[in-house]
PDB file of N, CA and C in Angstrom:
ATOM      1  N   UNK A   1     118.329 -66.077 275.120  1.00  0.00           N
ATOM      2  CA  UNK A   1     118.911 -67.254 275.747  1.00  0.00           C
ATOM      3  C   UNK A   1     119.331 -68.282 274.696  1.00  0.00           C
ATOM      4  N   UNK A   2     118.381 -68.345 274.041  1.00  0.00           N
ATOM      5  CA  UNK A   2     119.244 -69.575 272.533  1.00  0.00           C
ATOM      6  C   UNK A   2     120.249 -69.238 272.055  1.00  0.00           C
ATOM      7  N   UNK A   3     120.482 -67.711 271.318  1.00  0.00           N
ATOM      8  CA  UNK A   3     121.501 -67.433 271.013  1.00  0.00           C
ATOM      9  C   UNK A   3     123.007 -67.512 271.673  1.00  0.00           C
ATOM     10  N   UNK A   4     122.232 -67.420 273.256  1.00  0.00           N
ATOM     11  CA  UNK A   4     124.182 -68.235 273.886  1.00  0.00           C
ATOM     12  C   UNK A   4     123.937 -69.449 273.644  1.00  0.00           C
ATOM     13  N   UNK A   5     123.027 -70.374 273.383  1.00  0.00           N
ATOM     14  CA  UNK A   5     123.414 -71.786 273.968  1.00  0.00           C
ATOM     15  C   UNK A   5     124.807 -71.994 272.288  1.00  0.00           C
ATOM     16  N   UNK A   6     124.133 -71.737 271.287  1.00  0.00           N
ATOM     17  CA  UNK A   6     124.983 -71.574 270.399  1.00  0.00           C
ATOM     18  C   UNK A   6     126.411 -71.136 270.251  1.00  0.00           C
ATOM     19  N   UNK A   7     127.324 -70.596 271.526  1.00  0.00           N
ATOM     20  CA  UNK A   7     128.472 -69.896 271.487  1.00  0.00           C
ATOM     21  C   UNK A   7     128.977 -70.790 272.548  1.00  0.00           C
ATOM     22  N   UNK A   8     128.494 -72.019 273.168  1.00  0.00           N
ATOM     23  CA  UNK A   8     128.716 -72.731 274.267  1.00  0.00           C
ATOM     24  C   UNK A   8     130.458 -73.047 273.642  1.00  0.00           C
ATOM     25  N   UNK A   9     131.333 -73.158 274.904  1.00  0.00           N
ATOM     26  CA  UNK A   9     132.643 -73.637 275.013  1.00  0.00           C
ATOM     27  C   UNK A   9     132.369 -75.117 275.711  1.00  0.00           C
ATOM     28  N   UNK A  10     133.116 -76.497 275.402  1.00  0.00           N
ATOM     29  CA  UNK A  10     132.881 -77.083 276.615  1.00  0.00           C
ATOM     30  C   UNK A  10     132.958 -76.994 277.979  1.00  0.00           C
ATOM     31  N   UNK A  11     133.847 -75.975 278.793  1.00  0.00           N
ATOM     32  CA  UNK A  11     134.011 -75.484 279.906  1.00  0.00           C
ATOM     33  C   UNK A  11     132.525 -74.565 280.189  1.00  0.00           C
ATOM     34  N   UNK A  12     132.131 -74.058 279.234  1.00  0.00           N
ATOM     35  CA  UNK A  12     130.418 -73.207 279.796  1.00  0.00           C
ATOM     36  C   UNK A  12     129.373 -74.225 280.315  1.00  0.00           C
ATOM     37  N   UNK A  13     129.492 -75.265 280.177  1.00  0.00           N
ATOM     38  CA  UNK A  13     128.310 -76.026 280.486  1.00  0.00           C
ATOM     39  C   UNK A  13     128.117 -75.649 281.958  1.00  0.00           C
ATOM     40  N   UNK A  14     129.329 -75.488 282.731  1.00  0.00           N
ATOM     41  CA  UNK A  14     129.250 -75.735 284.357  1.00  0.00           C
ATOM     42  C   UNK A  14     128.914 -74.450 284.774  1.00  0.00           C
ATOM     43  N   UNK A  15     129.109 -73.259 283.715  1.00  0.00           N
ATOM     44  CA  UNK A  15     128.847 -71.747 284.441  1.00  0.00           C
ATOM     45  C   UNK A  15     126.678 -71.899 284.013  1.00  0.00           C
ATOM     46  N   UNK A  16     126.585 -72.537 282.993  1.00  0.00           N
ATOM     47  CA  UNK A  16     125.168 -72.371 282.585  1.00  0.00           C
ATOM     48  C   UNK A  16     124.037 -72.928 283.540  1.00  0.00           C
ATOM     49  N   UNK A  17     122.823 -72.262 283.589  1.00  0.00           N
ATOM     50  CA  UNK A  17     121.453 -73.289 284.653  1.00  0.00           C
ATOM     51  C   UNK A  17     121.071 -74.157 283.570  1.00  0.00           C
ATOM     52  N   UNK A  18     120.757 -74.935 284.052  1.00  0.00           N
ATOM     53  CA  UNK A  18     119.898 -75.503 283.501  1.00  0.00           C
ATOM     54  C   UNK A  18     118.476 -75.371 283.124  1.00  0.00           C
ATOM     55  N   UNK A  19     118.317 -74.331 283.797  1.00  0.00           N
ATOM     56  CA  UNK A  19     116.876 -73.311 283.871  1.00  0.00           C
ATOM     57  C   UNK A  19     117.625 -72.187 283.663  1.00  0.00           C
ATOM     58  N   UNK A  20     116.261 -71.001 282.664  1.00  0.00           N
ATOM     59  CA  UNK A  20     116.131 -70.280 282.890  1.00  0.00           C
ATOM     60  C   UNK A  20     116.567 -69.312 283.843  1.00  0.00           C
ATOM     61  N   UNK A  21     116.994 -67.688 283.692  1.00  0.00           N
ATOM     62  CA  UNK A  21     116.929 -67.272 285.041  1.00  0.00           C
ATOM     63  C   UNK A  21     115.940 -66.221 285.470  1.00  0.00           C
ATOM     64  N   UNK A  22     114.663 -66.278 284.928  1.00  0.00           N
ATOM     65  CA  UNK A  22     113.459 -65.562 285.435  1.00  0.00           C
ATOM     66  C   UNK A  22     112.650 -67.118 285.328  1.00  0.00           C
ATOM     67  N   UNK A  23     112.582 -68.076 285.674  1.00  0.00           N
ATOM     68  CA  UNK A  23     112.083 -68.580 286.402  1.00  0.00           C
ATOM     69  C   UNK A  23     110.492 -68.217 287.338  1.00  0.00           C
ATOM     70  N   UNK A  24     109.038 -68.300 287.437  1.00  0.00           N
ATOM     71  CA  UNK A  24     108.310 -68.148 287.513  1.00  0.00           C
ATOM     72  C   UNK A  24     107.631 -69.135 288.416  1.00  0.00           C
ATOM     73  N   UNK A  25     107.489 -68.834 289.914  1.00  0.00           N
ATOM     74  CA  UNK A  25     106.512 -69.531 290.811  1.00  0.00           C
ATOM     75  C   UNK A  25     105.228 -69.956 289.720  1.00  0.00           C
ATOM     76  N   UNK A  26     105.024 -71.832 290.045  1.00  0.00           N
ATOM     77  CA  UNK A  26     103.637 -72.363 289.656  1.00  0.00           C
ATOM     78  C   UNK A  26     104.083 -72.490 288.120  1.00  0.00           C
ATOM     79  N   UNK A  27     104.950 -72.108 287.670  1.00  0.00           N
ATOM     80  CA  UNK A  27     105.351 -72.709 286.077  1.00  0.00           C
ATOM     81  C   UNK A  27     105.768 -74.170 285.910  1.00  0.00           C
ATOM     82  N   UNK A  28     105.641 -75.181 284.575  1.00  0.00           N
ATOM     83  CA  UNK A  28     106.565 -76.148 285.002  1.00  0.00           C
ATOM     84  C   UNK A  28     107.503 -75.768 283.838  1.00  0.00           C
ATOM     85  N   UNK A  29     108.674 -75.802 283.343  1.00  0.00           N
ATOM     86  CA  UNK A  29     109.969 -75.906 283.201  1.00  0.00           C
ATOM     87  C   UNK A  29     110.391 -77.212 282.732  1.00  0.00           C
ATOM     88  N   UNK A  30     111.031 -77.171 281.213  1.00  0.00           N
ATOM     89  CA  UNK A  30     112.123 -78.570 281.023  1.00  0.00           C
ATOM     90  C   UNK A  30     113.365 -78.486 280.902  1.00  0.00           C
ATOM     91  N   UNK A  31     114.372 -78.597 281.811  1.00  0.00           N
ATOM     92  CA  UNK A  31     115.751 -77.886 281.883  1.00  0.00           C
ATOM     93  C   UNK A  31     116.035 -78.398 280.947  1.00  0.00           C
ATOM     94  N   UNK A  32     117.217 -77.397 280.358  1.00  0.00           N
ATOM     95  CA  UNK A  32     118.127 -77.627 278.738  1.00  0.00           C
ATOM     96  C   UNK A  32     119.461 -78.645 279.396  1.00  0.00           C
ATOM     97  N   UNK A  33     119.021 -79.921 278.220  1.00  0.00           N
ATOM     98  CA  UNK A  33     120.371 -80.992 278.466  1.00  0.00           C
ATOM     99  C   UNK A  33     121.716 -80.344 278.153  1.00  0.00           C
ATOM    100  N   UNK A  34     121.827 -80.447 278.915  1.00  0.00           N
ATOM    101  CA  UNK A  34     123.649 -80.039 278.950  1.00  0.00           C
ATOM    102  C   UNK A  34     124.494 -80.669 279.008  1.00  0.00           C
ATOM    103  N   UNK A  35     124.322 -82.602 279.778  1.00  0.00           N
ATOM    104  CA  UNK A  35     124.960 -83.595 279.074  1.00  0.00           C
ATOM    105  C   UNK A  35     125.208 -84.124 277.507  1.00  0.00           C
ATOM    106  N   UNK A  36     126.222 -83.552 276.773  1.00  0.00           N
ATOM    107  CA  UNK A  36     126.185 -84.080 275.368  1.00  0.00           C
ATOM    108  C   UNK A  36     126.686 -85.474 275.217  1.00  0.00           C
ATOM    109  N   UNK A  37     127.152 -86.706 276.316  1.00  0.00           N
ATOM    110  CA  UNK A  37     127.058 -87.720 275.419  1.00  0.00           C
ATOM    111  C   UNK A  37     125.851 -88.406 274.887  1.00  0.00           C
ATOM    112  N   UNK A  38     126.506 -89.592 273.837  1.00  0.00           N
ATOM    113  CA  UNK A  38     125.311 -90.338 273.343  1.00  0.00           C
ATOM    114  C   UNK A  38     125.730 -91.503 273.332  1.00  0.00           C
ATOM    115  N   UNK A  39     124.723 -92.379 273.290  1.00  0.00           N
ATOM    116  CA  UNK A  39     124.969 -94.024 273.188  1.00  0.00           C
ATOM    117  C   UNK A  39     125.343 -93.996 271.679  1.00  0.00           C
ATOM    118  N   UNK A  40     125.695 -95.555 271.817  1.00  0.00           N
ATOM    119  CA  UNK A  40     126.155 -95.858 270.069  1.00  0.00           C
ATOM    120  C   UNK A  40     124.827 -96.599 269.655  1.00  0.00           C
ATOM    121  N   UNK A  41     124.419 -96.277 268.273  1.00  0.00           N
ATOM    122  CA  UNK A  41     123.139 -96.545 267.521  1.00  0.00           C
ATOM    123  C   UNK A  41     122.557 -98.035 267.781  1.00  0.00           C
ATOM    124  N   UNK A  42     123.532 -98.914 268.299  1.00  0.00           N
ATOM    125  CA  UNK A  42     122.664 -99.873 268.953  1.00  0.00           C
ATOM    126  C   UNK A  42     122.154-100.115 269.856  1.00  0.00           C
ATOM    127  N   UNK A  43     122.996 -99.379 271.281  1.00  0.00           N
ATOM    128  CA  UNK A  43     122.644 -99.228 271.960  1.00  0.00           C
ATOM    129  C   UNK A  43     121.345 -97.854 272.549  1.00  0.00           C
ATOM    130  N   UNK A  44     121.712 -97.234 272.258  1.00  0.00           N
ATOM    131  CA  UNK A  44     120.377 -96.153 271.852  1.00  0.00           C
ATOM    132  C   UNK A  44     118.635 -96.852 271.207  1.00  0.00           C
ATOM    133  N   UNK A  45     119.106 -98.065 270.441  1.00  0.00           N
ATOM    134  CA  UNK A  45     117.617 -98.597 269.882  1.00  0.00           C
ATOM    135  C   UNK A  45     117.023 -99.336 270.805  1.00  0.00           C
ATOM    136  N   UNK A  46     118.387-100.082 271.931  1.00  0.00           N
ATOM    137  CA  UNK A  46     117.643-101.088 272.245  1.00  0.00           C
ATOM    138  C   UNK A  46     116.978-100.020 273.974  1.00  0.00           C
ATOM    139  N   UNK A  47     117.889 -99.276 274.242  1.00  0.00           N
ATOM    140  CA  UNK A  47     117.720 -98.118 275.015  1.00  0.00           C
ATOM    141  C   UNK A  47     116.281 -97.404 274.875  1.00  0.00           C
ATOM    142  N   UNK A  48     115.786 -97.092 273.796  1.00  0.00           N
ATOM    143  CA  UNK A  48     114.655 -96.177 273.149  1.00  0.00           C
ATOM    144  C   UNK A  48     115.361 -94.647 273.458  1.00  0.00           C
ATOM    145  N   UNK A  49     116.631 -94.234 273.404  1.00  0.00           N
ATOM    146  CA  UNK A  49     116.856 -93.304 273.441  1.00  0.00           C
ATOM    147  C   UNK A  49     118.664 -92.981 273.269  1.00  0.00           C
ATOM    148  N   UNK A  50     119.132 -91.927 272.423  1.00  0.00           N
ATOM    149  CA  UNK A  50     120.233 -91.957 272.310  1.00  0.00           C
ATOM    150  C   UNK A  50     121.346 -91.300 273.550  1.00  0.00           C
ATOM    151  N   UNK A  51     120.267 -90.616 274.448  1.00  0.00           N
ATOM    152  CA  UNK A  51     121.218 -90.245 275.384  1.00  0.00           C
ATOM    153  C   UNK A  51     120.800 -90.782 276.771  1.00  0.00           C
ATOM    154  N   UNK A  52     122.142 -91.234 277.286  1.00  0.00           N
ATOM    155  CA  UNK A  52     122.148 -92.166 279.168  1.00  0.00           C
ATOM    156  C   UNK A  52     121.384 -91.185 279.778  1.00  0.00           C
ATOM    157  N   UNK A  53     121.401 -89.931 279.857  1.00  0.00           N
ATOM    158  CA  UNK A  53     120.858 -89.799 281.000  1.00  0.00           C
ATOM    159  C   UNK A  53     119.575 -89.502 280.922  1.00  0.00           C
ATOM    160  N   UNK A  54     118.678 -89.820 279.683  1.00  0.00           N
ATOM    161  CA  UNK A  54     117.392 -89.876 279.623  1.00  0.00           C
ATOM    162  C   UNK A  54     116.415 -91.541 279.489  1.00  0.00           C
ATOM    163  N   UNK A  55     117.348 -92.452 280.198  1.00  0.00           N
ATOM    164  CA  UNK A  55     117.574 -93.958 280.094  1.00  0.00           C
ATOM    165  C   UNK A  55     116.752 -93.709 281.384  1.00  0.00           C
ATOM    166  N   UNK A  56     115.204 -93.999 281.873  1.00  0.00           N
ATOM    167  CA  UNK A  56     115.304 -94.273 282.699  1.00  0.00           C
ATOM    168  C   UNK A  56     114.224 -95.539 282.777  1.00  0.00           C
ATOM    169  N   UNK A  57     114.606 -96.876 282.814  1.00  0.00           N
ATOM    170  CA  UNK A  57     113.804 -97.675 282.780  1.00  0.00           C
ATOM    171  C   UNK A  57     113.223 -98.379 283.999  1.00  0.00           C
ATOM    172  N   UNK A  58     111.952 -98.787 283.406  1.00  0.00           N
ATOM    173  CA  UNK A  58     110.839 -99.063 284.196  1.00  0.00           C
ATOM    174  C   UNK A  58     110.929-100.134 284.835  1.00  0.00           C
ATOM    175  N   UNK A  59     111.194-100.401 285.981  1.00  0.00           N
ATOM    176  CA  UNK A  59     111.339-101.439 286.987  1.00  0.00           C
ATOM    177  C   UNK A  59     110.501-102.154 287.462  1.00  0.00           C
ATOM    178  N   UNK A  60     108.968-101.499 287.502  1.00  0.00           N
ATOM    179  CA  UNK A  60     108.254-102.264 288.040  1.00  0.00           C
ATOM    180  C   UNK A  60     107.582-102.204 289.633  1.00  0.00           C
ATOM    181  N   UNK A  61     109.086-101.698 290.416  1.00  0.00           N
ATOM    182  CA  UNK A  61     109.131-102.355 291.772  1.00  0.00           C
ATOM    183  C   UNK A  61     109.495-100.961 292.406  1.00  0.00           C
ATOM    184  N   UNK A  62     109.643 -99.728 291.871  1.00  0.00           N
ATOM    185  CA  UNK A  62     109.976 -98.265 292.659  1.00  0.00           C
ATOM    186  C   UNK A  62     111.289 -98.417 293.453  1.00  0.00           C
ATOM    187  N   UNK A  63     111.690 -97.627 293.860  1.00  0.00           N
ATOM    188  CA  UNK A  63     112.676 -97.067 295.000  1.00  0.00           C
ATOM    189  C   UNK A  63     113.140 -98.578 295.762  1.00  0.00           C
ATOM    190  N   UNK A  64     112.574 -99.537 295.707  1.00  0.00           N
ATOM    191  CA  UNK A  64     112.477-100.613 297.009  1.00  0.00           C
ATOM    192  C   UNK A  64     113.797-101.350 297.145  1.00  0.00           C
ATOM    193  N   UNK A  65     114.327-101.897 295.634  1.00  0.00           N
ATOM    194  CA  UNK A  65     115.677-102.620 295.413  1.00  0.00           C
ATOM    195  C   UNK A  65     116.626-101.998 295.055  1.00  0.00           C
TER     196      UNK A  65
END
């Protein structure tokens, strides 16, 4: 499986899982990012992370607002 992620086209992202495909009842699993943008280095610091869609900040207040 690594060895394709390496031959990726930008058009493969949408044929690829994000999981695995033997997949295993009662396993947990960290799907492979397949979003490649990134923030710009300032925004990423003040972010704690260079990519949006691993931005997920702490609100405080859940689901409510």
């Amino acid at each position: 499986m690594i060895e394709e992620l390496y031959d990726w086209t930008p058009s493969d992202k949408n044929s690829i899982s994000a999981l695995p495909k033997d997949t295993v009842v009662a396993m947990a699993y960290v799907p492979f990012q397949l979003d490649d943008r990134l923030y710009s280095n300032e925004q990423g610091f003040v972010s704690g992370t260079m990519f949006p869609v691993l931005n997920k900040p702490f609100k405080g207040y859940g689901d409510k607002k």
